[in-house]
N, C-alpha and C. Protein backbone atom coordinates (compact mmCIF):
# COMPACT_ATOMS: atom_id res chain seq x y z
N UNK A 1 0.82 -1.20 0.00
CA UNK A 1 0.00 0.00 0.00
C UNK A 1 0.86 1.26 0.00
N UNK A 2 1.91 1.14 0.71
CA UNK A 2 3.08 2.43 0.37
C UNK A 2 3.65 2.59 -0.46
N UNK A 3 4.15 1.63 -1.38
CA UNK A 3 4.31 1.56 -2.80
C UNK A 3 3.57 2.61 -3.38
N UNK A 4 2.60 2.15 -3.80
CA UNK A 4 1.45 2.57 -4.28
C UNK A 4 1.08 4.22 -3.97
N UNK A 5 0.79 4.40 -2.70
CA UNK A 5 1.39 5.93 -2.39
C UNK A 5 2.30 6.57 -2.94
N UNK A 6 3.66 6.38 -2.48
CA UNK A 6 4.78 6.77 -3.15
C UNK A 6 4.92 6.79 -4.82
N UNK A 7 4.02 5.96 -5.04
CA UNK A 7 4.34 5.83 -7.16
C UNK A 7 3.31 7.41 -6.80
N UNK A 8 2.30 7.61 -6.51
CA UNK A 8 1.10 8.32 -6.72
C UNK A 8 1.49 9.59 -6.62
N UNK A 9 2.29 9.80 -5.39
CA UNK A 9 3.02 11.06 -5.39
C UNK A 9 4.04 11.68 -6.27
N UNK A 10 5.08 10.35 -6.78
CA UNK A 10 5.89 10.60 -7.82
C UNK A 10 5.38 11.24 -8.65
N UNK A 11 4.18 10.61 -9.22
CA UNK A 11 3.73 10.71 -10.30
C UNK A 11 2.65 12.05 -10.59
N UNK A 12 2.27 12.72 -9.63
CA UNK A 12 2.09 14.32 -9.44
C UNK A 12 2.80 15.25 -9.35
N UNK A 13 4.32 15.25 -8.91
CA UNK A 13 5.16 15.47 -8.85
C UNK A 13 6.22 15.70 -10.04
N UNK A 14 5.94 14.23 -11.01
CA UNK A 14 6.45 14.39 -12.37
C UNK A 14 5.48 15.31 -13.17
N UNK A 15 4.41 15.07 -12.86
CA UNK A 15 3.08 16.19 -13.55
C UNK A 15 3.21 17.67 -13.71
N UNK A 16 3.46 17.95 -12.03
CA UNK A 16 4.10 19.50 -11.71
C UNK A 16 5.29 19.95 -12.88
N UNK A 17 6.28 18.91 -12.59
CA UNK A 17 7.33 19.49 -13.76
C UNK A 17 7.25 19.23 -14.62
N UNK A 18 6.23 18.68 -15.42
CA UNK A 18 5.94 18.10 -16.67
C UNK A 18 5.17 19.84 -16.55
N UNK A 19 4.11 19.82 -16.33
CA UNK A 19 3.19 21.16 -16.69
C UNK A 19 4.01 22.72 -16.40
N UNK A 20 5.17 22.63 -15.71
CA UNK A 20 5.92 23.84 -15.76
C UNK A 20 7.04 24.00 -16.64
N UNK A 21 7.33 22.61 -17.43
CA UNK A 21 8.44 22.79 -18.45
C UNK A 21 7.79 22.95 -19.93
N UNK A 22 6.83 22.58 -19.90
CA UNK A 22 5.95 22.65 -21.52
C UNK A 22 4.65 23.67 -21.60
N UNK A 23 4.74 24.97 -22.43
CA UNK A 23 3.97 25.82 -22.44
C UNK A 23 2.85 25.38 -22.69
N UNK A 24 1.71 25.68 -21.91
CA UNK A 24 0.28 25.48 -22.47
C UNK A 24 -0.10 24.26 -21.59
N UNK A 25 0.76 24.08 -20.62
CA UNK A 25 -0.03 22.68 -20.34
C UNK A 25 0.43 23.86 -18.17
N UNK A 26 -0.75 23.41 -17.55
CA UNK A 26 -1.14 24.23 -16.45
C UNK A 26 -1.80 23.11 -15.37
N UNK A 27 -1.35 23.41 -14.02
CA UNK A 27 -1.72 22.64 -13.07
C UNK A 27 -1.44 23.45 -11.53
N UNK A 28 -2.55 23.66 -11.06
CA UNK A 28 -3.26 24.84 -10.15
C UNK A 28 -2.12 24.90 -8.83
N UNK A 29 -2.35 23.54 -8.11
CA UNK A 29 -1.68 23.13 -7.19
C UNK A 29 -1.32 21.86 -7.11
N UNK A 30 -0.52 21.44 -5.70
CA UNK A 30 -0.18 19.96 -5.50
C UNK A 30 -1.54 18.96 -5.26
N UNK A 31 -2.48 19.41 -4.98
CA UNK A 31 -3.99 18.75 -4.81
C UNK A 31 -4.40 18.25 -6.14
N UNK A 32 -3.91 19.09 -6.81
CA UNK A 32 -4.69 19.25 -8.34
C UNK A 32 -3.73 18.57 -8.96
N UNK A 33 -2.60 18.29 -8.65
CA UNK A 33 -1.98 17.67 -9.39
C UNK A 33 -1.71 15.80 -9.06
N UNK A 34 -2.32 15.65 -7.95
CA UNK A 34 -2.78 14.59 -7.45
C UNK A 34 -4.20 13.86 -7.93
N UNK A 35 -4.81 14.89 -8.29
CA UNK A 35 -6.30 14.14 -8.37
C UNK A 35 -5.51 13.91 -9.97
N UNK A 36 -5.03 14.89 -10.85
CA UNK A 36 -5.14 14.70 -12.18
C UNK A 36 -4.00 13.67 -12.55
N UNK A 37 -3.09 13.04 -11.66
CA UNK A 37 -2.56 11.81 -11.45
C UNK A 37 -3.06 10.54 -11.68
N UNK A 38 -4.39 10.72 -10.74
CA UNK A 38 -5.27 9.42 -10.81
C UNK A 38 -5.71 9.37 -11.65
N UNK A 39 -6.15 10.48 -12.43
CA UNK A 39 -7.25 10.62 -13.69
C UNK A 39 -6.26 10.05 -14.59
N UNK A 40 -5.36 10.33 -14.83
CA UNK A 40 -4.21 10.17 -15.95
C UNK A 40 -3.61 9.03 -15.94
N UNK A 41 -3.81 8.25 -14.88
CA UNK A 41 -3.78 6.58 -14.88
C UNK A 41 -4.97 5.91 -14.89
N UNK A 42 -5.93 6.13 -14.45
CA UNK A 42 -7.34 5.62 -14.86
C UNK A 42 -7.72 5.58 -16.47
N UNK A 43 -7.61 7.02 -17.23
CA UNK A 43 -7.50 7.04 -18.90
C UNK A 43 -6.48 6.08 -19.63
N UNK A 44 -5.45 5.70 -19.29
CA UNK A 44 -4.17 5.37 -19.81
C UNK A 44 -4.19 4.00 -19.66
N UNK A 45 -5.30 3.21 -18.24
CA UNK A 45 -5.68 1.65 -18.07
C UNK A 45 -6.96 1.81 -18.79
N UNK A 46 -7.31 2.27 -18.70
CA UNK A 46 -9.01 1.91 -19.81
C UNK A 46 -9.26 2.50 -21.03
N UNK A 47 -8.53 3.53 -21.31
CA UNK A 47 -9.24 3.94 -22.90
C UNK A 47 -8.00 3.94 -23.42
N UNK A 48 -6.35 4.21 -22.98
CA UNK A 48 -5.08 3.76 -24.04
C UNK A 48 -5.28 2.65 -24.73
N UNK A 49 -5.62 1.40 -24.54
CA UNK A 49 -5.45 0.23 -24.92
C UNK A 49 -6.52 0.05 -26.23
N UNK A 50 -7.60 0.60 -25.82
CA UNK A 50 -8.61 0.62 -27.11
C UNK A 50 -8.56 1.75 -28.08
N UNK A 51 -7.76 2.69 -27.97
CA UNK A 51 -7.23 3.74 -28.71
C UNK A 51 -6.24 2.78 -29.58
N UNK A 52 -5.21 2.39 -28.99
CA UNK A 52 -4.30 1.89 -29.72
C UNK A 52 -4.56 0.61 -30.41
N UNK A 53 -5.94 -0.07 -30.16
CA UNK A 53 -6.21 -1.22 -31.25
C UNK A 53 -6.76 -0.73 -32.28
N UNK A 54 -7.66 0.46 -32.03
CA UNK A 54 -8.88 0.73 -32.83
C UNK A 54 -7.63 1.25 -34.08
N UNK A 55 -6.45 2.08 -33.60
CA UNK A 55 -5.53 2.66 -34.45
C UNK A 55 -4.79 1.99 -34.86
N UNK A 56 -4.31 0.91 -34.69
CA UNK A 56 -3.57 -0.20 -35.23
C UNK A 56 -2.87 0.00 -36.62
N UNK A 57 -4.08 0.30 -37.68
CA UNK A 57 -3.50 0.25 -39.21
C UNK A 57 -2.74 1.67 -39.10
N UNK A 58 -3.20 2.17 -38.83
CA UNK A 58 -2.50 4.27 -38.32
C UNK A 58 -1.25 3.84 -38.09
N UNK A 59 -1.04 3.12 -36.61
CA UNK A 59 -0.13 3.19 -35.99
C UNK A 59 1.10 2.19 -36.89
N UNK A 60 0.65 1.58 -37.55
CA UNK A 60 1.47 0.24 -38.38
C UNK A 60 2.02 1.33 -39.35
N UNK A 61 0.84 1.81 -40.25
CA UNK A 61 1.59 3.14 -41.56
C UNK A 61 2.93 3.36 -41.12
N UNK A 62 2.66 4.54 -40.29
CA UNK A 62 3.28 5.48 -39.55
C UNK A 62 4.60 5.07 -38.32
N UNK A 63 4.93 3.51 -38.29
CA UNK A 63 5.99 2.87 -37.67
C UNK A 63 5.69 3.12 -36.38
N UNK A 64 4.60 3.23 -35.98
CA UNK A 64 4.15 3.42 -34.16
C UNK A 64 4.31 5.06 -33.82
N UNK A 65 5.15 5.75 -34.97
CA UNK A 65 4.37 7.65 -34.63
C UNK A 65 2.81 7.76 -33.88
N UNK A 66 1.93 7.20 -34.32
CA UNK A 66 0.59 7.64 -34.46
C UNK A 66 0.29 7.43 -32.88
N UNK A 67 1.02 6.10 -32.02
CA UNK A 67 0.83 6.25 -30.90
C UNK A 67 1.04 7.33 -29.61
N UNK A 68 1.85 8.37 -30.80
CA UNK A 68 2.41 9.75 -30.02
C UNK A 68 0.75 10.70 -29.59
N UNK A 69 0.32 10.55 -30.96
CA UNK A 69 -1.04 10.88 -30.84
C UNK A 69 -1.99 10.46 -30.32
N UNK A 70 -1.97 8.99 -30.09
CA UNK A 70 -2.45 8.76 -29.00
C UNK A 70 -2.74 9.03 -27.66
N UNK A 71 -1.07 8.74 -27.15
CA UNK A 71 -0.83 9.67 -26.13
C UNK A 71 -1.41 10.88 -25.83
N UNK A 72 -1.22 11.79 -26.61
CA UNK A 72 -1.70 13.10 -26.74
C UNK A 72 -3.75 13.15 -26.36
N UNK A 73 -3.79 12.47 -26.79
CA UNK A 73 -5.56 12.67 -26.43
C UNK A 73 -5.78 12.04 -25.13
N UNK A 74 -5.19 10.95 -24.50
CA UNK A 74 -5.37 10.44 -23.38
C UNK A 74 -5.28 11.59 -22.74
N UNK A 75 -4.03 11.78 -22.73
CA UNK A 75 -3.38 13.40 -21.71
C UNK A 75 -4.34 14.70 -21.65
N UNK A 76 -5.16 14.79 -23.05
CA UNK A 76 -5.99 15.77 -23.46
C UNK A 76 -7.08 15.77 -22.76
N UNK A 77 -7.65 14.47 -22.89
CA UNK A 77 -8.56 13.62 -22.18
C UNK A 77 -8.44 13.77 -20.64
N UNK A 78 -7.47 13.42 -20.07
CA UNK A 78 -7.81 13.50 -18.58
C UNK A 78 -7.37 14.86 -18.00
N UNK A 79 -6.83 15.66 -19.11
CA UNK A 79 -7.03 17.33 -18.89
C UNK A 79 -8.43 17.87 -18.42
N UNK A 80 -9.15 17.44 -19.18
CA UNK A 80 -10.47 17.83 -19.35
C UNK A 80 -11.39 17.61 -18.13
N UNK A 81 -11.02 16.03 -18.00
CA UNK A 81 -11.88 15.62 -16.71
C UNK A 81 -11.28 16.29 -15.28
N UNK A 82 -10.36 16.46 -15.04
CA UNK A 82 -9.26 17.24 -14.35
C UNK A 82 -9.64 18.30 -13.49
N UNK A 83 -10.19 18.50 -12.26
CA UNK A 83 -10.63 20.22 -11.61
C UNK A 83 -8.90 20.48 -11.91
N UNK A 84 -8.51 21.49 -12.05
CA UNK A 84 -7.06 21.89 -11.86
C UNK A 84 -6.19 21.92 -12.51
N UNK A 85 -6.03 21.02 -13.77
CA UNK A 85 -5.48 20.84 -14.70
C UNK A 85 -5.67 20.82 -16.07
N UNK A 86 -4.92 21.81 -17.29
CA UNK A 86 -5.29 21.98 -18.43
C UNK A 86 -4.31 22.10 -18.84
N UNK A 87 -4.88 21.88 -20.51
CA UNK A 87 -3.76 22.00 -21.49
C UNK A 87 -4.55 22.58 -22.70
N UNK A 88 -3.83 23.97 -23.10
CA UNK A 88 -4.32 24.22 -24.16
C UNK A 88 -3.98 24.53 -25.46
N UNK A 89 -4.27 23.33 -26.32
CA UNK A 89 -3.62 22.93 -27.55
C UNK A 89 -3.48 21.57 -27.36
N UNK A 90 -3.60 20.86 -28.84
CA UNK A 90 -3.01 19.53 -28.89
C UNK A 90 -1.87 19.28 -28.79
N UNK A 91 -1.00 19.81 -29.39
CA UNK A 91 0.60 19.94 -29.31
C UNK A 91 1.17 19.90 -27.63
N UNK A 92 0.91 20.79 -27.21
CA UNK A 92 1.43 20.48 -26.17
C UNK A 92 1.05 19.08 -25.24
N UNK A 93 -0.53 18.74 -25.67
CA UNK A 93 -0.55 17.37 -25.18
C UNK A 93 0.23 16.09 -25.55
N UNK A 94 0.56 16.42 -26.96
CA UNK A 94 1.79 15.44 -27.23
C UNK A 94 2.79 15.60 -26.60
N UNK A 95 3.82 16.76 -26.45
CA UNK A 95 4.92 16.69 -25.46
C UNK A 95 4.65 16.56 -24.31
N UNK A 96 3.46 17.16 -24.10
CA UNK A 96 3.67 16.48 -22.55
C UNK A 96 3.39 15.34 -21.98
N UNK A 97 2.74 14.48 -22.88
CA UNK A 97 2.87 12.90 -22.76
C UNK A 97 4.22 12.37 -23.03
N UNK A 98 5.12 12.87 -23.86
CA UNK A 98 6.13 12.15 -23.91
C UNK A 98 7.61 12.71 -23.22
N UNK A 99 7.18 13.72 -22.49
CA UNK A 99 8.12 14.47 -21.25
C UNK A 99 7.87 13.62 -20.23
N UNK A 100 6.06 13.37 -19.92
CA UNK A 100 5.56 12.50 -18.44
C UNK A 100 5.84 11.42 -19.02
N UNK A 101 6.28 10.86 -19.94
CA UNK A 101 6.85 9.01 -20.00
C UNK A 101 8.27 9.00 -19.88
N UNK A 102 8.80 9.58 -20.53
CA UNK A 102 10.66 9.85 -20.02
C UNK A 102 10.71 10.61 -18.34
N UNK A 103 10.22 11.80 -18.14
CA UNK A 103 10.30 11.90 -16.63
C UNK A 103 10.39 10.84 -15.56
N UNK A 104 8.48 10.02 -15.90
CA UNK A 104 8.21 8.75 -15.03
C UNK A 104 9.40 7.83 -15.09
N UNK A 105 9.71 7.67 -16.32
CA UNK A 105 10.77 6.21 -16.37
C UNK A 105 11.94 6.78 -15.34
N UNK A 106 12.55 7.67 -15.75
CA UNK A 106 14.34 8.23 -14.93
C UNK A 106 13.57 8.15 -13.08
N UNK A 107 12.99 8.64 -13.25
CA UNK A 107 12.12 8.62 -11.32
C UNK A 107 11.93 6.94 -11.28
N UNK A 108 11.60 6.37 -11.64
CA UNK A 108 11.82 5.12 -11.42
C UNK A 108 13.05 4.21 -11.52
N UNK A 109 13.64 4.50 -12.69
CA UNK A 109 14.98 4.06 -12.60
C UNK A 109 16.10 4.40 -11.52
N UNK A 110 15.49 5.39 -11.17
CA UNK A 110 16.34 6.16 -10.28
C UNK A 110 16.00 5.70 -9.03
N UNK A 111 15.16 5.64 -8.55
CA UNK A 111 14.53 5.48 -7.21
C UNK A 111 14.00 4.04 -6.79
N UNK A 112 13.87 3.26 -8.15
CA UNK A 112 13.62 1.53 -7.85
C UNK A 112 14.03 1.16 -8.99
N UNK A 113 15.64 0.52 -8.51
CA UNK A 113 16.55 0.90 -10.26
C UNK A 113 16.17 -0.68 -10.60
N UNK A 114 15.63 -1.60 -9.22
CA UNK A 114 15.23 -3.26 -9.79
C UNK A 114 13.82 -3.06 -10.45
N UNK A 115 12.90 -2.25 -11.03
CA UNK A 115 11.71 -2.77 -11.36
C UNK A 115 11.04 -1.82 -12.41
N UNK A 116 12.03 -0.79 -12.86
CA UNK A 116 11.81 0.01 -14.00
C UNK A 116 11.83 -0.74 -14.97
């Protein structure tokens, strides 16, 4: 259960500096960047996976690019649902999905270098 805590916090934490290094993407406080944590793993277990089948032939064209875009709407997506957190523009929802997947990974590698 502390695990689990600790990923949760990381992972608001990577949010914060994810939303202060990429223009257009905004997050109120540490509260807000907690709830939009959960949201942003709740989207990413239930609607990533059917994004990325439904896109399959996209994503095949395009050598797995298209999953960038993917990304990008999940992130967009749990912007939206989000009290506290926004992003405005698509673009920046792409980088900042792929700032919060390189961020997350080094915080993990770093901090539980057996299970990254």
């Amino acid at each position: 259960m502390t695990a689990v805590l600790v990923h949760w916090v990381l992972a608001a934490l990577v949010l914060m500096v994810t939303a202060h290094a990429v223009p257009g993407m905004e997050v109120k406080n540490f509260v807000s960047a907690l709830l939009a944590s959960l949201i942003v793993g709740v989207v990413n277990t239930v609607l990533w996976p059917v994004l990325a089948f439904l896109t399959f032939p996209l994503t095949l064209v395009t050598f797995g690019l298209f999953l960038l875009v993917v990304n990008g709407i999940c992130l967009k997506l749990a912007a939206g649902l989000s009290p506290g957190f926004s992003i405005k523009g698509f673009f920046p929802a792409i980088v900042g999905s792929v700032m919060l997947t390189i961020l997350g990974w080094l915080v993990r590698f770093v901090l539980f270098p057996g299970r990254a």
